[in-house]
Protein backbone atom coordinates (compact mmCIF):
# COMPACT_ATOMS: atom_id res chain seq x y z
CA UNK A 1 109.12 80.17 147.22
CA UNK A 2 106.19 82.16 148.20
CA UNK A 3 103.65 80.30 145.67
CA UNK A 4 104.79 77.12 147.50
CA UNK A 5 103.75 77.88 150.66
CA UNK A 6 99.68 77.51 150.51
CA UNK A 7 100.35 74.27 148.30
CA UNK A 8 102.52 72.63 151.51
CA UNK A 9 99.91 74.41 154.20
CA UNK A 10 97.17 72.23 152.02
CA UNK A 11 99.26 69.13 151.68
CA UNK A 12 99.64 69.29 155.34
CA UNK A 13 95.94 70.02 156.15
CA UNK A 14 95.21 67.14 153.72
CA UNK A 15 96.94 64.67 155.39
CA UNK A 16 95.64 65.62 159.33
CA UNK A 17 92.38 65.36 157.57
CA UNK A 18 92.97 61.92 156.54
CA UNK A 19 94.57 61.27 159.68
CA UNK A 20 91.63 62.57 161.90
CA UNK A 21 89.12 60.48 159.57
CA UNK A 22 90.87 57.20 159.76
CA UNK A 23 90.48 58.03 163.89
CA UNK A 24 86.86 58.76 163.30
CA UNK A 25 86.92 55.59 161.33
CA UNK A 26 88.56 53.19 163.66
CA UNK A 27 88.02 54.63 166.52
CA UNK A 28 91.26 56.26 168.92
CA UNK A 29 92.49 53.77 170.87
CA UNK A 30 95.74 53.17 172.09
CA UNK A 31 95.14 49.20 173.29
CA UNK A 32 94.86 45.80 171.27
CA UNK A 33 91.50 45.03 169.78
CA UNK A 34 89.64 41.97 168.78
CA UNK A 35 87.52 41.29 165.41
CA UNK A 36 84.08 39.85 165.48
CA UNK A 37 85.93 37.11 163.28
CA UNK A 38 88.20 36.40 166.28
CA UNK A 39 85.55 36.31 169.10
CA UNK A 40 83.42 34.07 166.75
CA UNK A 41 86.51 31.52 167.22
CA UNK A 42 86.01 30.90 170.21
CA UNK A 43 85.97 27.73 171.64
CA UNK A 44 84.87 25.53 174.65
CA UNK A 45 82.30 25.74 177.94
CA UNK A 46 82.28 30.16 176.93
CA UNK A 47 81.53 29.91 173.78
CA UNK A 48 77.60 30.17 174.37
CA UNK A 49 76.80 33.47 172.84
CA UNK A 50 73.12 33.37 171.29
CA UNK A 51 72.98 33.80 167.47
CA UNK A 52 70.50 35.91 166.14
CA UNK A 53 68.49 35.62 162.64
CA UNK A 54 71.81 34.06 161.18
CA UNK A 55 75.19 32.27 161.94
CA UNK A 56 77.74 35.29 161.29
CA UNK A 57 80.37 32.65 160.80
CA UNK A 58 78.41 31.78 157.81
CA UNK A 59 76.21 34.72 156.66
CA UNK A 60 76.96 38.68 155.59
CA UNK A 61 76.45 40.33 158.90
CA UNK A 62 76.56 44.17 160.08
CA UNK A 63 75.55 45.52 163.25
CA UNK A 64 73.60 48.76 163.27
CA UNK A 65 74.39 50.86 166.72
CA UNK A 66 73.12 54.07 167.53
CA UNK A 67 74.96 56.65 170.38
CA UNK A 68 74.12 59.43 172.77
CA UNK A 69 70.51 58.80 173.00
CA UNK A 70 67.69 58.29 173.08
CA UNK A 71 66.21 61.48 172.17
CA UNK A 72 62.87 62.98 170.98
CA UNK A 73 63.47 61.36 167.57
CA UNK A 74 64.29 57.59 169.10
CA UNK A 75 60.81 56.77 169.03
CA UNK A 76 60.13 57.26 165.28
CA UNK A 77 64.03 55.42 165.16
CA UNK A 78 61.85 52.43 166.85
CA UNK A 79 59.21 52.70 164.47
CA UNK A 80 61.36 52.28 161.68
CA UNK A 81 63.21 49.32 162.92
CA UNK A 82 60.42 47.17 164.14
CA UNK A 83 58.38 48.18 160.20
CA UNK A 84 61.90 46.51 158.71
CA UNK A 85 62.27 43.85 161.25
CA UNK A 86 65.72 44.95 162.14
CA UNK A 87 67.36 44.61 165.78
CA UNK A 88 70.00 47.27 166.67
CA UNK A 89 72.11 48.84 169.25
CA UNK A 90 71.56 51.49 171.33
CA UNK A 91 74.70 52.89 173.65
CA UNK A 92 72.42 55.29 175.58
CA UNK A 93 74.36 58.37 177.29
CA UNK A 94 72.60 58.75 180.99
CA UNK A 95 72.22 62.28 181.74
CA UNK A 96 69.68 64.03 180.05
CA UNK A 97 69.05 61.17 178.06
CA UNK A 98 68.84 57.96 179.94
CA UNK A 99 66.97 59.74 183.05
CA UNK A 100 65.02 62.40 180.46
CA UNK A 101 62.97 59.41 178.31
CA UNK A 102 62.59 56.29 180.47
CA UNK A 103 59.59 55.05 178.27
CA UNK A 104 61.77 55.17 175.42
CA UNK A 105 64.53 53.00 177.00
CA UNK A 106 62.00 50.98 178.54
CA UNK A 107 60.68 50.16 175.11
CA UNK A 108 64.31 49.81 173.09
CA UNK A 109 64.47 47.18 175.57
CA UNK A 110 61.41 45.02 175.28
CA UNK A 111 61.68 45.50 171.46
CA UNK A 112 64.54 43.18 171.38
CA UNK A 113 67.52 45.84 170.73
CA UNK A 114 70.61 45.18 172.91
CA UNK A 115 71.25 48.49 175.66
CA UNK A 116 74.50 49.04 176.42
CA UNK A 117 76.26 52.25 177.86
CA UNK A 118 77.85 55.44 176.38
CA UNK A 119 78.63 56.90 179.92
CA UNK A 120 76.49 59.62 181.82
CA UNK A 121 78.04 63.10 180.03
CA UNK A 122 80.11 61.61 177.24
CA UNK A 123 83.37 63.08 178.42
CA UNK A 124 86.75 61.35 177.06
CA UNK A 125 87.40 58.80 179.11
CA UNK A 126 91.49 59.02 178.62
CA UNK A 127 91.18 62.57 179.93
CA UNK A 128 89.64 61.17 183.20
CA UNK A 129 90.83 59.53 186.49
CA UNK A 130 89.83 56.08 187.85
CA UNK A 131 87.39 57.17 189.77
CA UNK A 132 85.51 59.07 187.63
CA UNK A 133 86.04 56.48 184.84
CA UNK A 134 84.15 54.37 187.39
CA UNK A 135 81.51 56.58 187.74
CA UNK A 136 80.88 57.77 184.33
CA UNK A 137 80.17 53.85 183.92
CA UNK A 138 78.33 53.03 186.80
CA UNK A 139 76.03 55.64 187.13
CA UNK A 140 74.82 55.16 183.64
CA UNK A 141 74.90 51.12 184.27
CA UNK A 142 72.36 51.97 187.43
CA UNK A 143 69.95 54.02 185.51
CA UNK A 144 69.59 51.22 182.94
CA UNK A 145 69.14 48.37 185.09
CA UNK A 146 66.64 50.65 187.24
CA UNK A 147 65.08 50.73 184.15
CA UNK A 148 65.40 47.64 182.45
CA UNK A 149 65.89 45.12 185.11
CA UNK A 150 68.90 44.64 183.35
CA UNK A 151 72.63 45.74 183.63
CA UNK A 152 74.06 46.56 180.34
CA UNK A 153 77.33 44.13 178.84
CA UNK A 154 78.45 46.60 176.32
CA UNK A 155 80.31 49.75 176.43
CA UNK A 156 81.14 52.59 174.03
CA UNK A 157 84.05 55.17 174.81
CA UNK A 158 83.03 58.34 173.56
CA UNK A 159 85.12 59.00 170.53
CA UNK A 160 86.55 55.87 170.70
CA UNK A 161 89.27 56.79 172.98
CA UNK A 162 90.23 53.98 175.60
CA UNK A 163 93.27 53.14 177.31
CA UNK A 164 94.70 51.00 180.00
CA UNK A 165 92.93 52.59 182.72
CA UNK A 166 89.57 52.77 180.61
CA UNK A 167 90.03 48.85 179.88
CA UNK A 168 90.69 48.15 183.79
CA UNK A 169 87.64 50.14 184.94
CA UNK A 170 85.43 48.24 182.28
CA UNK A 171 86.18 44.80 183.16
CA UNK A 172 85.57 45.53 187.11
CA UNK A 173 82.21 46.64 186.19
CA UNK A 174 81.57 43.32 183.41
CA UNK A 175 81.50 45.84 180.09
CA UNK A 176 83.04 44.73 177.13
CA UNK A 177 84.25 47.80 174.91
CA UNK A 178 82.73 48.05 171.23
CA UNK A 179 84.49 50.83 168.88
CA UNK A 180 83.00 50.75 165.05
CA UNK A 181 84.27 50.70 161.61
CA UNK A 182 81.34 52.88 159.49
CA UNK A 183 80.86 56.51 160.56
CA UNK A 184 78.74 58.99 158.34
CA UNK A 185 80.22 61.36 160.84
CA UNK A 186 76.22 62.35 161.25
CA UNK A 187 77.07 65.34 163.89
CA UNK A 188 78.23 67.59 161.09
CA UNK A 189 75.14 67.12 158.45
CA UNK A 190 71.64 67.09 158.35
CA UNK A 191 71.74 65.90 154.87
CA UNK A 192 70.15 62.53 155.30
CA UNK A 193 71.25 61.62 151.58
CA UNK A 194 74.64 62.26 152.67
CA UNK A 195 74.71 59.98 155.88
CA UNK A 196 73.06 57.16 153.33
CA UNK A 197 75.46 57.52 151.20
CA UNK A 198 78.59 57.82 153.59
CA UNK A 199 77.63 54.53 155.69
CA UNK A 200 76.38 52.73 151.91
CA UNK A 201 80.35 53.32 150.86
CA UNK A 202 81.87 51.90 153.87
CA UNK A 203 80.40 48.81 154.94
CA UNK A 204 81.52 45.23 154.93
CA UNK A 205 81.03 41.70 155.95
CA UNK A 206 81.29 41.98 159.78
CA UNK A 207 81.01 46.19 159.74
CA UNK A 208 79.87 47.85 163.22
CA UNK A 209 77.92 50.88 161.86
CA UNK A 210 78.01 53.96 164.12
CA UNK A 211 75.33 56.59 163.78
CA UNK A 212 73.49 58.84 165.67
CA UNK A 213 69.99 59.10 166.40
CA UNK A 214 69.92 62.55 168.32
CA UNK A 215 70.71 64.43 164.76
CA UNK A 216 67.77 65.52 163.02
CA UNK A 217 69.26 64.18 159.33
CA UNK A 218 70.08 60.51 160.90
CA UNK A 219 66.73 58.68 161.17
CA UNK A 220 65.33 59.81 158.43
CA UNK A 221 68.22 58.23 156.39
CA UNK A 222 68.12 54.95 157.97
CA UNK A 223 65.36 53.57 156.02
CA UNK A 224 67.21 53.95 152.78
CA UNK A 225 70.48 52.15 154.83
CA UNK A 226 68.37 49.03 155.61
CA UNK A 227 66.93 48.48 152.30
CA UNK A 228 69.97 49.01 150.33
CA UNK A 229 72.48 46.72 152.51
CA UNK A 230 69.15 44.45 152.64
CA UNK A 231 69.31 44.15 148.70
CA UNK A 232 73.55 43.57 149.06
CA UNK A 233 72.39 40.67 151.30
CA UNK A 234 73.08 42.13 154.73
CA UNK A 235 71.97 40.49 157.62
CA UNK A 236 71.45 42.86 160.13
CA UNK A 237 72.43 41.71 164.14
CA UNK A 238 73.46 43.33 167.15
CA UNK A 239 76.83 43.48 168.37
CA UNK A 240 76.58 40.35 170.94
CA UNK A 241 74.98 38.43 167.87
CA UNK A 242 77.63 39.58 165.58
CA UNK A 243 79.71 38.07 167.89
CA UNK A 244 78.10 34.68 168.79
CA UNK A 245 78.91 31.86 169.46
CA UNK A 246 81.52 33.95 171.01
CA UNK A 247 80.39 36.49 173.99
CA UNK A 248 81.80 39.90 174.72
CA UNK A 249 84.54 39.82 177.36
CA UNK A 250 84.59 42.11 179.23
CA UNK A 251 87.29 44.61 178.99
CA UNK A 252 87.57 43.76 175.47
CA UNK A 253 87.68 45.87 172.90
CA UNK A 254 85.88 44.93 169.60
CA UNK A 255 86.28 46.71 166.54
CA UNK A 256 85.89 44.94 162.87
């Protein structure tokens, strides 16, 4: 009986593992979501979302996005992108990140990336009130614009977790909601082979890759990403152009 013991303990452990990855996959949400497939259906006087390089309805398309920046290695991130001719998405947290390197979000800006918002301290939004759900938004949707000129349309809950309340807030303030379906769970590696190799085995026709570019082993690996999914004839879009002609609604939430 005793020799059974650690073999259920693992077979336990095994399965919240698999259970917290397919969270980390899919994102934890506990509201209906919409596919980039679905929002591409669209039809009629709405259905004006610009295309990008390619029609998605037609071509191999993945979004790259980026969270919780920028930071001190967004500029080389930049670099990078613009050398590969590759647009991506940046949900930009706003304290210490937003307010710490306006230059940087100045530039992901005018470089063609779509901003969006990844709230002001990344707290989980489930966990929080209306009111500071509303906050956590807005604050982060000032500094942009302030920025920018320009109020973000896009959202990301941090972790994924939205709800109800979450969705309610978003669509007062015009954010659509945008989880992911690639993770190379970056925050616990610096092993830039690794994250390469984690978002290479995951992605798909229509995939929402979620990375981070505030971990010293993500950048560096992103060269190596864009080549590779490049040669498996990848187009790569943001998320509105993933989208298009369909356009984010906001309140939504979009997840492949």
């Amino acid at each position: 009986m005793r020799r059974n013991k650690p073999a259920i303990r693992g077979g336990v452990a095994a399965l919240a593992a698999a259970a917290a990855l397919a969270l980390t996959l899919s994102g934890c949400t506990s509201v209906d979501t919409t596919s980039p497939k679905t929002a591409r259906a669209q039809d009629g006087p709405g259905a004006d979302g610009k295309f990008g390089p390619v029609d998605c309805r037609e071509a191999k398309c993945v979004a790259l996005t980026f969270d919780a920046g920028p930071g001190k290695d967004t500029p080389r991130l930049l670099d990078i992108l613009k050398e590969k001719k590759v647009h991506a998405t940046f949900f930009l947290l706003g304290k210490n990140h937003v307010v710490r390197y306006p230059d940087v979000v100045r530039r992901i800006a005018e470089e063609g990336h779509e901003v969006a918002n990844h709230t002001w301290t990344h707290p989980r939004l489930t966990d929080k009130n209306e009111s500071e759900i509303r906050d956590e938004l807005k604050r982060t949707q000032d500094a942009i614009e302030k920025i920018t000129g320009r109020r973000p349309t896009l959202m990301r809950p941090p972790q994924g977790r939205t709800d109800d309340e979450v969705t309610k807030v978003s669509k007062e303030l015009g954010l659509a909601q945008v989880l992911w379906s690639v993770t190379a769970k970056d925050y616990q590696t610096t092993d830039s082979d690794l994250i390469e190799e984690r978002v290479l085995e995951q992605v798909d026709k229509d995939g929402i890759i979620l990375l981070h570019d505030i971990y010293r082993g993500t950048v560096p690996a992103v060269p190596g990403i864009i080549d590779e999914l490049k040669k498996r004839g990848y187009t790569f879009v943001t998320v509105p152009q993933l989208l298009a002609p369909g356009v984010a609604e906001p309140g939504t939430v979009y997840r492949p």
